[in-house]
PDB file of N, CA and C in Angstrom:
ATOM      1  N   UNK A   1       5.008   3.974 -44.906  1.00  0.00           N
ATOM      2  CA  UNK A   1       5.068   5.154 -44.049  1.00  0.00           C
ATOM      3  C   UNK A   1       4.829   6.431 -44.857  1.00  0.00           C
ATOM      4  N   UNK A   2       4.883   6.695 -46.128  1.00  0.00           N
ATOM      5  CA  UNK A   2       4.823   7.633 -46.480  1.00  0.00           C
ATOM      6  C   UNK A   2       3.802   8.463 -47.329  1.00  0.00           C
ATOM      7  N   UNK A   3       2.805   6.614 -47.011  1.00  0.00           N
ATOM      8  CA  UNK A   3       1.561   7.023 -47.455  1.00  0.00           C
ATOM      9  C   UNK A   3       0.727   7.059 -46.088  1.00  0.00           C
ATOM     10  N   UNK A   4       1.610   7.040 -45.038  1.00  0.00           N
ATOM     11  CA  UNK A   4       0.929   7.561 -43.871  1.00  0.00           C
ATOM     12  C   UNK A   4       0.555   8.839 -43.777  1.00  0.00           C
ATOM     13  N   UNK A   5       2.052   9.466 -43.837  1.00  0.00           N
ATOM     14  CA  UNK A   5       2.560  10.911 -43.658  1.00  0.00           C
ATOM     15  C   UNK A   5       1.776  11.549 -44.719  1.00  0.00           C
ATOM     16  N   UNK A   6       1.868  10.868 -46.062  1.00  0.00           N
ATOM     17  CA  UNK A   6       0.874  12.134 -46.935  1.00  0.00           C
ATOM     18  C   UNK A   6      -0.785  12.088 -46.577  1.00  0.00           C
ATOM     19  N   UNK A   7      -1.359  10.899 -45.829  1.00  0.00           N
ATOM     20  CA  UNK A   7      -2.475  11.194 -45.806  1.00  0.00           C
ATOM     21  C   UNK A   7      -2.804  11.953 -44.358  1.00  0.00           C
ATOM     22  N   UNK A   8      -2.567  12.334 -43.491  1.00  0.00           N
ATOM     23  CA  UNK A   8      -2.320  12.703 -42.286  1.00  0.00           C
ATOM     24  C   UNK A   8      -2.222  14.091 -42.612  1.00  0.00           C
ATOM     25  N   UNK A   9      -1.371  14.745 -43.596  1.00  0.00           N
ATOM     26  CA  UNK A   9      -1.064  15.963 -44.291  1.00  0.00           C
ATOM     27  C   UNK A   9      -2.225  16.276 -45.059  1.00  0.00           C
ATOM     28  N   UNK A  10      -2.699  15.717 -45.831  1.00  0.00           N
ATOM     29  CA  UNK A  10      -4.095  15.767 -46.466  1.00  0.00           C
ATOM     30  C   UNK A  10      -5.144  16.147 -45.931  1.00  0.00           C
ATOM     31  N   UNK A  11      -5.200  15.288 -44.798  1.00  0.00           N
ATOM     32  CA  UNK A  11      -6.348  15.475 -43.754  1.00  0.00           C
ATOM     33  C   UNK A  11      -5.997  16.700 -43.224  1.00  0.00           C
ATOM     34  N   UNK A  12      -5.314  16.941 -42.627  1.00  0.00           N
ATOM     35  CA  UNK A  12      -4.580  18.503 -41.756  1.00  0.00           C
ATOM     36  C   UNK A  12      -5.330  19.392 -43.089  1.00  0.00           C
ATOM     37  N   UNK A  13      -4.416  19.261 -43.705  1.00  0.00           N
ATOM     38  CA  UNK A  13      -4.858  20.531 -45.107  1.00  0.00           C
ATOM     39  C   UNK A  13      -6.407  20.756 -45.274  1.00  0.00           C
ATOM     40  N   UNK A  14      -7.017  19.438 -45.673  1.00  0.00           N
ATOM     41  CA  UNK A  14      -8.173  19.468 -45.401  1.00  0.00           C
ATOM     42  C   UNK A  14      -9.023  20.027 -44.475  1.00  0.00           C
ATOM     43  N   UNK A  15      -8.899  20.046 -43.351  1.00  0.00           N
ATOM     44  CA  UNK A  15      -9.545  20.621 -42.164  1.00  0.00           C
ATOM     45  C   UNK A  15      -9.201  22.070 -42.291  1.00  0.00           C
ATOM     46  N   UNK A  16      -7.787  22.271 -42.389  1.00  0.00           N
ATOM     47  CA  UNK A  16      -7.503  24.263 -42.152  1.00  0.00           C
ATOM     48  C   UNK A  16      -8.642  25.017 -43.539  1.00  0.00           C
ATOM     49  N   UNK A  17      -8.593  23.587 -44.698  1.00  0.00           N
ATOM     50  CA  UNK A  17      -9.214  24.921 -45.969  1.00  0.00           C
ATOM     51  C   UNK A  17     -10.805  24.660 -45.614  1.00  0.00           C
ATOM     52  N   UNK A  18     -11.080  23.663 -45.153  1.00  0.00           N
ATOM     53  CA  UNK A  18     -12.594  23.453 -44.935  1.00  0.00           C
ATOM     54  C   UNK A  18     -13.231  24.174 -43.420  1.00  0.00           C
ATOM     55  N   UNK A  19     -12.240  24.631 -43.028  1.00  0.00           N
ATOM     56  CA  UNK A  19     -12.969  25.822 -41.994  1.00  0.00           C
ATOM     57  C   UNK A  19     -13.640  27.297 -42.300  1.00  0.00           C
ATOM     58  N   UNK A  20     -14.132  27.193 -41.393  1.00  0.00           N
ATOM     59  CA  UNK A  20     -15.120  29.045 -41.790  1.00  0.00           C
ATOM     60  C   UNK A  20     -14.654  29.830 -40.747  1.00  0.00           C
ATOM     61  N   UNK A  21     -13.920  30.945 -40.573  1.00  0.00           N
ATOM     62  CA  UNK A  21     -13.702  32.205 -39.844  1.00  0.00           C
ATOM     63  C   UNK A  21     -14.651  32.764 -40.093  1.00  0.00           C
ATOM     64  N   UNK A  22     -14.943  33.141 -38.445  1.00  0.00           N
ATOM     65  CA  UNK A  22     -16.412  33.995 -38.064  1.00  0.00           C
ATOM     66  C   UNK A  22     -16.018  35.163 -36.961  1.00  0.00           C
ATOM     67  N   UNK A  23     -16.526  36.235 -37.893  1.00  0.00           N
ATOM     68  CA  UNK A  23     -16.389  37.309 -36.631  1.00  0.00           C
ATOM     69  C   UNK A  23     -17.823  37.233 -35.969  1.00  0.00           C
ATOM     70  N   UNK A  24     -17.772  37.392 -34.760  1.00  0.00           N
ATOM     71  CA  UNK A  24     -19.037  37.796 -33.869  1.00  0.00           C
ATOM     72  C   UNK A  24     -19.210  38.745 -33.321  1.00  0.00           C
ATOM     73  N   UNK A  25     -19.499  39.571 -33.777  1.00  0.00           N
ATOM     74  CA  UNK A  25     -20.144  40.913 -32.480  1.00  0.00           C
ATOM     75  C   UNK A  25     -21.371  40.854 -31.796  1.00  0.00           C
ATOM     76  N   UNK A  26     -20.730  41.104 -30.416  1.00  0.00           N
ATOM     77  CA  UNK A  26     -22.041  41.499 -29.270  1.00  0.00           C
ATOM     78  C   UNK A  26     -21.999  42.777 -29.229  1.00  0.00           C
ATOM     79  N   UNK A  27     -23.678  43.402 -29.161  1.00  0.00           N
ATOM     80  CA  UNK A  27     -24.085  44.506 -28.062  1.00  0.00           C
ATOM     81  C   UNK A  27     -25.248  43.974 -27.301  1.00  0.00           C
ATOM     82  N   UNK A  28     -25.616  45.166 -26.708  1.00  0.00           N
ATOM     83  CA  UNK A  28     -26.532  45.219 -25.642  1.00  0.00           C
ATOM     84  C   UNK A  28     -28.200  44.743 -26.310  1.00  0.00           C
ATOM     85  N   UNK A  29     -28.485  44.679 -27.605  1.00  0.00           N
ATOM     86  CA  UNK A  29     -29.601  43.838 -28.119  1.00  0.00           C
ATOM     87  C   UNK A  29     -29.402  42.654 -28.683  1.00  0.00           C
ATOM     88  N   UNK A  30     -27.951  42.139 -28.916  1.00  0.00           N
ATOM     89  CA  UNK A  30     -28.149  40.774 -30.050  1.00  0.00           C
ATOM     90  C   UNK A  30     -26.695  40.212 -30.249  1.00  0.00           C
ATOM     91  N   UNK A  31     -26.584  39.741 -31.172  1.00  0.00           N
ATOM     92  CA  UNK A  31     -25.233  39.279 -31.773  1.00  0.00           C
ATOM     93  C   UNK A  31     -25.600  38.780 -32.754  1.00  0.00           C
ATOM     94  N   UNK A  32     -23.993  39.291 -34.014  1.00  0.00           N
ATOM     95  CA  UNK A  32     -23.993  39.187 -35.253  1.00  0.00           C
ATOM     96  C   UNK A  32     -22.919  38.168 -35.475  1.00  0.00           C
ATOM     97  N   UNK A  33     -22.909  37.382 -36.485  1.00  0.00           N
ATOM     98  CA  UNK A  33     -21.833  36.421 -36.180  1.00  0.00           C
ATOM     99  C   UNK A  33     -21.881  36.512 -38.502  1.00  0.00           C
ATOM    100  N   UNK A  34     -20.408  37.471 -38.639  1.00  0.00           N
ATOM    101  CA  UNK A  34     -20.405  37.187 -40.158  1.00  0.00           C
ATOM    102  C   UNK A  34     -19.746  36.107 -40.171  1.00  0.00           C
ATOM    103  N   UNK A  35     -19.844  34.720 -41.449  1.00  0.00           N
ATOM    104  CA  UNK A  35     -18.798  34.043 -41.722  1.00  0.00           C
ATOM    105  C   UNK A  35     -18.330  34.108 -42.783  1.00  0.00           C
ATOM    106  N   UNK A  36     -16.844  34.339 -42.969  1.00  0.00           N
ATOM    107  CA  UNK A  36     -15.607  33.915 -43.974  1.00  0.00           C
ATOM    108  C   UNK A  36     -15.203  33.106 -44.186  1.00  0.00           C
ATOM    109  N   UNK A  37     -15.380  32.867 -45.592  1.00  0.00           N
ATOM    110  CA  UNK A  37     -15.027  31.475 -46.322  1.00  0.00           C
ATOM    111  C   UNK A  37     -13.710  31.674 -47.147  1.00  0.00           C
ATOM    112  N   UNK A  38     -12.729  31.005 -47.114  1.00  0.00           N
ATOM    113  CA  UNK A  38     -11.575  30.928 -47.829  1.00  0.00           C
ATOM    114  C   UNK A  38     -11.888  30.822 -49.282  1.00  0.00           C
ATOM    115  N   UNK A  39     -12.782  30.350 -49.856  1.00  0.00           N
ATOM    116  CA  UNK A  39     -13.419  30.210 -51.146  1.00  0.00           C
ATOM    117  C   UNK A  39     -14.436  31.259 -51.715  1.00  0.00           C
ATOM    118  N   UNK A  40     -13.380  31.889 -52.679  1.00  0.00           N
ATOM    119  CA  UNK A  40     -14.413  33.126 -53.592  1.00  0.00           C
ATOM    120  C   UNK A  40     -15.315  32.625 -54.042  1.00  0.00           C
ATOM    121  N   UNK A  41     -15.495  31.420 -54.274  1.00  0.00           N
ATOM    122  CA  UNK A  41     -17.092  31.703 -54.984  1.00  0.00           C
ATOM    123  C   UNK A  41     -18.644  31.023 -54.049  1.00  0.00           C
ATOM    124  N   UNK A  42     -17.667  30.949 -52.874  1.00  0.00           N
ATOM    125  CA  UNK A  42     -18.935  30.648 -51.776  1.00  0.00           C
ATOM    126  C   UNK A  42     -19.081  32.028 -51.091  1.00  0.00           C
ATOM    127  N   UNK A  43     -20.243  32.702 -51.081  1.00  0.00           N
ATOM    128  CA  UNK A  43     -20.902  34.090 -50.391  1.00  0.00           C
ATOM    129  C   UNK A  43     -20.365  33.786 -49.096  1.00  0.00           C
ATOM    130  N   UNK A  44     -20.373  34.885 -48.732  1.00  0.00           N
ATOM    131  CA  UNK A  44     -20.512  35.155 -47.035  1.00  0.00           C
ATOM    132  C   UNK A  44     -21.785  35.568 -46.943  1.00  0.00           C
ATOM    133  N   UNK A  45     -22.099  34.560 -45.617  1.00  0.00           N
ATOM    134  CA  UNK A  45     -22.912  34.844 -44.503  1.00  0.00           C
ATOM    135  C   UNK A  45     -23.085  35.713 -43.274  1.00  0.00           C
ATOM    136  N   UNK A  46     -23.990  36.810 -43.098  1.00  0.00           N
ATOM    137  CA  UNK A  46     -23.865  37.173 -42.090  1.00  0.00           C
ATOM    138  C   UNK A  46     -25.493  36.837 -41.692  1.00  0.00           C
ATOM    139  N   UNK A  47     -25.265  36.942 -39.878  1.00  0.00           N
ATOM    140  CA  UNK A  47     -26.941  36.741 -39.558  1.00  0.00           C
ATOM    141  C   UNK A  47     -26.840  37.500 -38.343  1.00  0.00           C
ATOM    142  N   UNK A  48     -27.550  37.939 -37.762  1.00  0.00           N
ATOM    143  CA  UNK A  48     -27.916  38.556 -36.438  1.00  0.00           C
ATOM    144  C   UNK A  48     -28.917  38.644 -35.791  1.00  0.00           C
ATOM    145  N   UNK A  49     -29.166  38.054 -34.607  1.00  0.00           N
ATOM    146  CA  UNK A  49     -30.046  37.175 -33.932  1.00  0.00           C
ATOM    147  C   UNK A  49     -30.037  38.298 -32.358  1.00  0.00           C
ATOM    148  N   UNK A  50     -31.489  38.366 -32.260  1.00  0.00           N
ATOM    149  CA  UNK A  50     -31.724  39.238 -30.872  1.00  0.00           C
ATOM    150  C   UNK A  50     -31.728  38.178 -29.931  1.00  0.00           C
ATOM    151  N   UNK A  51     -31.311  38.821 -28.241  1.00  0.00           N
ATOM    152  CA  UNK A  51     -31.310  38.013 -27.412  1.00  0.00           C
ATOM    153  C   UNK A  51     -32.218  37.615 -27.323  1.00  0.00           C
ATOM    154  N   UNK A  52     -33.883  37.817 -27.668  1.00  0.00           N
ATOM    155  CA  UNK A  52     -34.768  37.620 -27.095  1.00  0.00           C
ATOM    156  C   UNK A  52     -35.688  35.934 -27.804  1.00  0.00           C
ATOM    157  N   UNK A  53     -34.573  36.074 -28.936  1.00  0.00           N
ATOM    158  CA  UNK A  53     -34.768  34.958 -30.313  1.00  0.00           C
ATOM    159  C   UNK A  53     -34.199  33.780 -29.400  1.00  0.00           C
ATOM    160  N   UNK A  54     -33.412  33.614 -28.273  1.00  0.00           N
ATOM    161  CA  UNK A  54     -32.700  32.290 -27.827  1.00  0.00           C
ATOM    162  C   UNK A  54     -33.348  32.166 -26.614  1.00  0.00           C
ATOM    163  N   UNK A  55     -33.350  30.858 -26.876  1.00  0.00           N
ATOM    164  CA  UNK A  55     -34.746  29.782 -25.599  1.00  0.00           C
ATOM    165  C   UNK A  55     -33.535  29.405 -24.767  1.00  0.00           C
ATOM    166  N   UNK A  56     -32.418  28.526 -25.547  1.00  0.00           N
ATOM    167  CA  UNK A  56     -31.451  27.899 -24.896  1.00  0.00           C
ATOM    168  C   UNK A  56     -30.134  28.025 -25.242  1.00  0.00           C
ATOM    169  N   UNK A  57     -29.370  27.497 -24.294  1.00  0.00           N
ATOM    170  CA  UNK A  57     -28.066  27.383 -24.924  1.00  0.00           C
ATOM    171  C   UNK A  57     -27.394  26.134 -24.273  1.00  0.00           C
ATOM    172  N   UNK A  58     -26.160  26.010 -25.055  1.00  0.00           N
ATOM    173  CA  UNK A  58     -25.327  24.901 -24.506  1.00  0.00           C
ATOM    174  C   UNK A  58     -23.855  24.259 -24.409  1.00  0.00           C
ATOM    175  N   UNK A  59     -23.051  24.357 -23.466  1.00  0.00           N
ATOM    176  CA  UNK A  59     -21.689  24.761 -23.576  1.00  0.00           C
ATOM    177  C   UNK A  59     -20.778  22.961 -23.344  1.00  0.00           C
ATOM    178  N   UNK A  60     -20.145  22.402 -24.656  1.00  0.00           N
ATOM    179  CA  UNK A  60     -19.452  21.408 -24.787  1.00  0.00           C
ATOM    180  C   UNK A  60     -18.311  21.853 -25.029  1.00  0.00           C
ATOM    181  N   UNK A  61     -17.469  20.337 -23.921  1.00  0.00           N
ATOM    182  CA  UNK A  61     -16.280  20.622 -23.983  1.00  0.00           C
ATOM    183  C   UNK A  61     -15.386  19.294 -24.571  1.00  0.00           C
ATOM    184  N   UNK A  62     -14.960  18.663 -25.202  1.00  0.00           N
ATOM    185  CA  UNK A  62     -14.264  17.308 -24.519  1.00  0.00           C
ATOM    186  C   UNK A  62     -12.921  17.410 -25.619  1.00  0.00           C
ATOM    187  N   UNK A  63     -12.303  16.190 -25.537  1.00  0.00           N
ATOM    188  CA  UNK A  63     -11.164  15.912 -26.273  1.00  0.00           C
ATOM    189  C   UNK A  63     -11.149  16.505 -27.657  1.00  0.00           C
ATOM    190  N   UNK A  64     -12.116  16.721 -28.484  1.00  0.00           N
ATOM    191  CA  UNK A  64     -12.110  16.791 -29.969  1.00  0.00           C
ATOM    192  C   UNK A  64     -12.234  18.478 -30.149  1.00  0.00           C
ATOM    193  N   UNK A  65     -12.654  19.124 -28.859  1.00  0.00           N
ATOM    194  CA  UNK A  65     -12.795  20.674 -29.174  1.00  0.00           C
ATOM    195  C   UNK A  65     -14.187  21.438 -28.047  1.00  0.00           C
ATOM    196  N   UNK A  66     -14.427  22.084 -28.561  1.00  0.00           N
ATOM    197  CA  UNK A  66     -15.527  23.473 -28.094  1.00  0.00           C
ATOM    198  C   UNK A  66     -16.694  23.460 -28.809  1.00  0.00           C
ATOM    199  N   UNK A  67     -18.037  23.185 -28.219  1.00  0.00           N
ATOM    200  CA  UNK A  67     -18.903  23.869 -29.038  1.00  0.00           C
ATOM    201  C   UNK A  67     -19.999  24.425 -28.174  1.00  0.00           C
ATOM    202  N   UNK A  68     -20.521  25.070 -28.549  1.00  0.00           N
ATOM    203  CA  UNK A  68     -21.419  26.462 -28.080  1.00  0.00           C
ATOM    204  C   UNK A  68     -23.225  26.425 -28.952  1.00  0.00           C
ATOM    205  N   UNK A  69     -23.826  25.456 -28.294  1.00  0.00           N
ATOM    206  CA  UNK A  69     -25.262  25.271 -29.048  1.00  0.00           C
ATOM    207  C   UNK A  69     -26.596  26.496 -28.867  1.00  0.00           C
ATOM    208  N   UNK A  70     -27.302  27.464 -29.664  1.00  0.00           N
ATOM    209  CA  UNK A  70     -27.941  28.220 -29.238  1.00  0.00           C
ATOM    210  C   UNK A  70     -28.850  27.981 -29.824  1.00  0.00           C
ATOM    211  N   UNK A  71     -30.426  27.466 -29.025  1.00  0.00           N
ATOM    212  CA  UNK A  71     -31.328  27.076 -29.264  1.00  0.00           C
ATOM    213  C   UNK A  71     -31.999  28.475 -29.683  1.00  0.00           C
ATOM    214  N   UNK A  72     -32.922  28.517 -30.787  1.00  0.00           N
ATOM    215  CA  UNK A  72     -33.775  29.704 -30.787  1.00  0.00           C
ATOM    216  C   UNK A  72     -34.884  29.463 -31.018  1.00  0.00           C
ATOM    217  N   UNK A  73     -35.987  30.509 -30.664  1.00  0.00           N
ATOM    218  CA  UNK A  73     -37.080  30.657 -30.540  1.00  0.00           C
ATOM    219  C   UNK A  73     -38.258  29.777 -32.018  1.00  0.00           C
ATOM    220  N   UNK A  74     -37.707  29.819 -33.165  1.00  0.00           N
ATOM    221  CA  UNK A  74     -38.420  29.651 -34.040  1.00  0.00           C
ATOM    222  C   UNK A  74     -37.829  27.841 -35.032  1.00  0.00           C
ATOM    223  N   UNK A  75     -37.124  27.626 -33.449  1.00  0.00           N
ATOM    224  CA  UNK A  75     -36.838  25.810 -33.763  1.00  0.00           C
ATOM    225  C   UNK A  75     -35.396  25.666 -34.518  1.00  0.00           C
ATOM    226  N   UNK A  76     -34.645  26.497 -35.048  1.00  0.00           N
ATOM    227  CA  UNK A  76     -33.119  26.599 -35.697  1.00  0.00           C
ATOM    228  C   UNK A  76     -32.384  26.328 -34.432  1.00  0.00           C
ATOM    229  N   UNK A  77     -31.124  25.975 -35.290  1.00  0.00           N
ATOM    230  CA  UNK A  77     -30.072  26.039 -34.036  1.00  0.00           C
ATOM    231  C   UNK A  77     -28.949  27.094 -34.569  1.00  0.00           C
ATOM    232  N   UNK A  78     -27.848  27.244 -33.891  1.00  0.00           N
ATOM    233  CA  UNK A  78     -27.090  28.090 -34.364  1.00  0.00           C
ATOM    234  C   UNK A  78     -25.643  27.253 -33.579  1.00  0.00           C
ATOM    235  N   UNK A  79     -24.921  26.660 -34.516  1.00  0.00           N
ATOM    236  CA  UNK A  79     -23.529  25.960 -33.621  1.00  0.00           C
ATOM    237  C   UNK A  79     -22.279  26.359 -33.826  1.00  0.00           C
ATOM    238  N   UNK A  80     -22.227  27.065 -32.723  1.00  0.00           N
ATOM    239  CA  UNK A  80     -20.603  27.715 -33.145  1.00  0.00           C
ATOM    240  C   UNK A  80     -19.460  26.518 -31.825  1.00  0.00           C
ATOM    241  N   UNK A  81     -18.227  26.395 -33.174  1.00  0.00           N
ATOM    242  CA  UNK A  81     -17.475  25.401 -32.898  1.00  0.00           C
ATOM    243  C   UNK A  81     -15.988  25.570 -32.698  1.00  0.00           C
ATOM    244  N   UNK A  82     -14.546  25.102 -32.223  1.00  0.00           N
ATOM    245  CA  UNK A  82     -13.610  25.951 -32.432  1.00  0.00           C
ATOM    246  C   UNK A  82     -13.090  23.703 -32.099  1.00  0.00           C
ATOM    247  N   UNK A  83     -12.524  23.644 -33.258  1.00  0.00           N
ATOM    248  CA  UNK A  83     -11.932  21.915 -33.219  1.00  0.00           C
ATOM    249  C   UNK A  83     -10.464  22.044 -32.926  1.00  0.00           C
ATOM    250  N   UNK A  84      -9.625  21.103 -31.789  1.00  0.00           N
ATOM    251  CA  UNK A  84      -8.568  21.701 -31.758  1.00  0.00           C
ATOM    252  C   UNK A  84      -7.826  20.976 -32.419  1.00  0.00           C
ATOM    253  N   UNK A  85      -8.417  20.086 -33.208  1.00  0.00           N
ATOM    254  CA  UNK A  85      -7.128  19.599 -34.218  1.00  0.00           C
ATOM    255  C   UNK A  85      -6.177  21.044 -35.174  1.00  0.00           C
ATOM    256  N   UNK A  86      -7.200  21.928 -35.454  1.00  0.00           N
ATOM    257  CA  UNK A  86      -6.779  23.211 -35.796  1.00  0.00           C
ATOM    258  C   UNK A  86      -6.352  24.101 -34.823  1.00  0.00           C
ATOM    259  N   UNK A  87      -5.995  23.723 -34.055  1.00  0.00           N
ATOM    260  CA  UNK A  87      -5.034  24.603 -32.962  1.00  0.00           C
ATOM    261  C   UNK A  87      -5.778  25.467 -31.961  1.00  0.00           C
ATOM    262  N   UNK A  88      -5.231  25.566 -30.542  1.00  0.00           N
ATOM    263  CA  UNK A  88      -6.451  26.275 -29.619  1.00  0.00           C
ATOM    264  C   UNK A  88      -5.918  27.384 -29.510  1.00  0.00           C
ATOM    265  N   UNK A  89      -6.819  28.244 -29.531  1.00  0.00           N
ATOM    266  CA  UNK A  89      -6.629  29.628 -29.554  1.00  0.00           C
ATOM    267  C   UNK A  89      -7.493  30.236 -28.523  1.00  0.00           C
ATOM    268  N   UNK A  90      -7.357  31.693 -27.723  1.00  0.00           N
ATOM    269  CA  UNK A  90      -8.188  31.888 -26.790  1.00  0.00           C
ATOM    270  C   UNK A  90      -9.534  32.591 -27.247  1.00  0.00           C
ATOM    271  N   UNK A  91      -9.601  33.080 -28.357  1.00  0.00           N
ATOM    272  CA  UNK A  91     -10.375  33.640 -28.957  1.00  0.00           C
ATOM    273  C   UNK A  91     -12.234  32.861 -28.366  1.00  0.00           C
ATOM    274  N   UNK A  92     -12.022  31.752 -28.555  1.00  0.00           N
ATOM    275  CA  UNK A  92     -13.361  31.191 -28.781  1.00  0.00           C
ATOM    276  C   UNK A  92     -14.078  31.580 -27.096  1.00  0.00           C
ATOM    277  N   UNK A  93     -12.762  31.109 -25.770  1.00  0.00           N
ATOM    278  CA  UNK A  93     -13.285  31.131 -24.457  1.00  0.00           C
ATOM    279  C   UNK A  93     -13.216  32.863 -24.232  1.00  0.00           C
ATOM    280  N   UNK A  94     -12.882  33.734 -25.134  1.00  0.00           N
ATOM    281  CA  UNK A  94     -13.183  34.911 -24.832  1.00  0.00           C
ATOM    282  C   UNK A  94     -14.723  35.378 -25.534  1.00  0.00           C
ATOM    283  N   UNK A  95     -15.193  34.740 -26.118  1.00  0.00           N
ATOM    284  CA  UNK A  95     -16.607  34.341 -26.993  1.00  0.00           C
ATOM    285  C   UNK A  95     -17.235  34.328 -25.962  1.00  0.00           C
ATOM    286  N   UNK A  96     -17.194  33.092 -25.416  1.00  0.00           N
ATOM    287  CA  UNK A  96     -18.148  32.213 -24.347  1.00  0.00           C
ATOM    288  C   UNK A  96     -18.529  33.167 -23.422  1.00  0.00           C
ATOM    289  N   UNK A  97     -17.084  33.816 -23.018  1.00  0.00           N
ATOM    290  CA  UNK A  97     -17.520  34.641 -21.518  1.00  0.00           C
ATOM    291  C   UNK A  97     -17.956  35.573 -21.810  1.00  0.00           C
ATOM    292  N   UNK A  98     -18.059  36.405 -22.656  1.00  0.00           N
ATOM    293  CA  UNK A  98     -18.915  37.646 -22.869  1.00  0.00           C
ATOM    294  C   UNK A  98     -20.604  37.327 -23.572  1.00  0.00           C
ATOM    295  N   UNK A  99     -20.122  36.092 -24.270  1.00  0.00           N
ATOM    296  CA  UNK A  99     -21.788  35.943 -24.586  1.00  0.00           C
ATOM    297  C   UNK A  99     -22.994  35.006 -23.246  1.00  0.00           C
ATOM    298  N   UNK A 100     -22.022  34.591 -22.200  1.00  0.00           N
ATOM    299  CA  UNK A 100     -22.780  34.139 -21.451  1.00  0.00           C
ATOM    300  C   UNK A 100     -23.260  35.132 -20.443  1.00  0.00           C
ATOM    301  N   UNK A 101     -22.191  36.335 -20.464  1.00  0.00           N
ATOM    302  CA  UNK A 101     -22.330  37.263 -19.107  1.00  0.00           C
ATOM    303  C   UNK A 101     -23.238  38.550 -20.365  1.00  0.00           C
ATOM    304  N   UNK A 102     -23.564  38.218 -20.883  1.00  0.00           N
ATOM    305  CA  UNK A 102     -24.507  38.788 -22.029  1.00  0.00           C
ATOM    306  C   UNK A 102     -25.976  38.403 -21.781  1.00  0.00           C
ATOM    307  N   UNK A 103     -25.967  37.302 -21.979  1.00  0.00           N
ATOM    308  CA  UNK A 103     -27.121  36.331 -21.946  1.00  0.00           C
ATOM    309  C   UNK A 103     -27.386  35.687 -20.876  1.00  0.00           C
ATOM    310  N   UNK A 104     -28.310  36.366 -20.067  1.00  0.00           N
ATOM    311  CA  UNK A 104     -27.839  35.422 -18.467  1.00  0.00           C
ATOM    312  C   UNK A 104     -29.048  34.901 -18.041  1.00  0.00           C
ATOM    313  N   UNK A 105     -29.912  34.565 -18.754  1.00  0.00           N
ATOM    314  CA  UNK A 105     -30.961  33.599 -18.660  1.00  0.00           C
ATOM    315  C   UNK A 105     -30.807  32.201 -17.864  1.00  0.00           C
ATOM    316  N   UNK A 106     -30.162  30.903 -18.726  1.00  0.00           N
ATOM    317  CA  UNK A 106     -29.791  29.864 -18.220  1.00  0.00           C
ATOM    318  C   UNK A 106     -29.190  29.294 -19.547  1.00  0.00           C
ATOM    319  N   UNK A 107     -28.324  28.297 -19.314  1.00  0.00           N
ATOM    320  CA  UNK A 107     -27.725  27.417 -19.761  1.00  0.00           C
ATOM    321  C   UNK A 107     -28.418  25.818 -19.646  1.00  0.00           C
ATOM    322  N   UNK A 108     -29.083  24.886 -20.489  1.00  0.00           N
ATOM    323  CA  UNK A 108     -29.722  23.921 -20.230  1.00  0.00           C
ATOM    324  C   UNK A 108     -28.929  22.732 -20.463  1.00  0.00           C
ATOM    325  N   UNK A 109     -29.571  21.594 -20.372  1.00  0.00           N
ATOM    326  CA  UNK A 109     -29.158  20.259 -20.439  1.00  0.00           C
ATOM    327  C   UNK A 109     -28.839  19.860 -21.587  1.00  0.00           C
ATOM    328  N   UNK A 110     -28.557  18.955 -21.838  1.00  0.00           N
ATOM    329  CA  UNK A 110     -28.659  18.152 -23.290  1.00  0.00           C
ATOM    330  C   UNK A 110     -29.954  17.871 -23.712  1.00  0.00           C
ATOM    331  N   UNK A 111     -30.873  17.192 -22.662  1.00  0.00           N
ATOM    332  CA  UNK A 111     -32.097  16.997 -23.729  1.00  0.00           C
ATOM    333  C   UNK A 111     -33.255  17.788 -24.196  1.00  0.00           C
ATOM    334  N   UNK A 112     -32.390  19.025 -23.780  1.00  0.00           N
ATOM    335  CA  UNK A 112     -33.508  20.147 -24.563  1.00  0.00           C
ATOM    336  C   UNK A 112     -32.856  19.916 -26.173  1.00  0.00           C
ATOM    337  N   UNK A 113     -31.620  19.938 -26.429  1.00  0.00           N
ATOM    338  CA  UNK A 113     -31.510  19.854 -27.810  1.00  0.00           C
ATOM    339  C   UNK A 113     -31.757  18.477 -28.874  1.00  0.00           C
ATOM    340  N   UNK A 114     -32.481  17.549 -28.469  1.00  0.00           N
ATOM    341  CA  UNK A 114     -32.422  15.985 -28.705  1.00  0.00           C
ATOM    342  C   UNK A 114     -33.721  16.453 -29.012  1.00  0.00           C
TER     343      UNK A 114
END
């Protein structure tokens, strides 16, 4: 049992330090999404992508978490994720609703991204 409990703890630990905090800002041309890494000697990323750069998008939900697929224009994807083994927070569905009532094109299927 207690090489249950430490690996279970491991894994937990594992997941909180191997996450990336991302701020995202929307305006009225685009969204910037910087990411923060808990680790000084990995750079931060920032990127910022015009609305006009996304073909598609795509909104998953199930047991394991949230993810948010944005197809763009020049074949990249962009996957923003929120896993709730790390705890649910409202942050991410306050994401969703402003970047969808942002972006009001359409929302597609799955096999646009396949």
């Amino acid at each position: 049992i207690p090489v249950l409990v430490l690996s279970a703890l491991l894994t937990y630990l594992g997941f909180r330090m191997s996450a990336v905090r991302m701020l995202i800002t929307l305006d009225s041309k685009g969204f910037k999404i910087q990411k923060n890494t808990r680790f000084p000697f990995i750079p931060k990323a920032s990127v910022y992508k015009r609305w006009e750069e996304i073909i598609a998008y795509q909104y998953l939900e199930d047991y394991k978490g949230k993810i948010l697929k944005i197809k763009l224009n020049d074949k990249s994807q962009i996957t923003i994720a929120q896993a709730f083994v790390l705890g649910r927070s409202g942050d991410f569905d306050k994401f969703y609703s402003s970047f969808s009532t942002c972006y009001k094109p359409y929302e597609i299927t799955s096999d646009t991204f396949e």
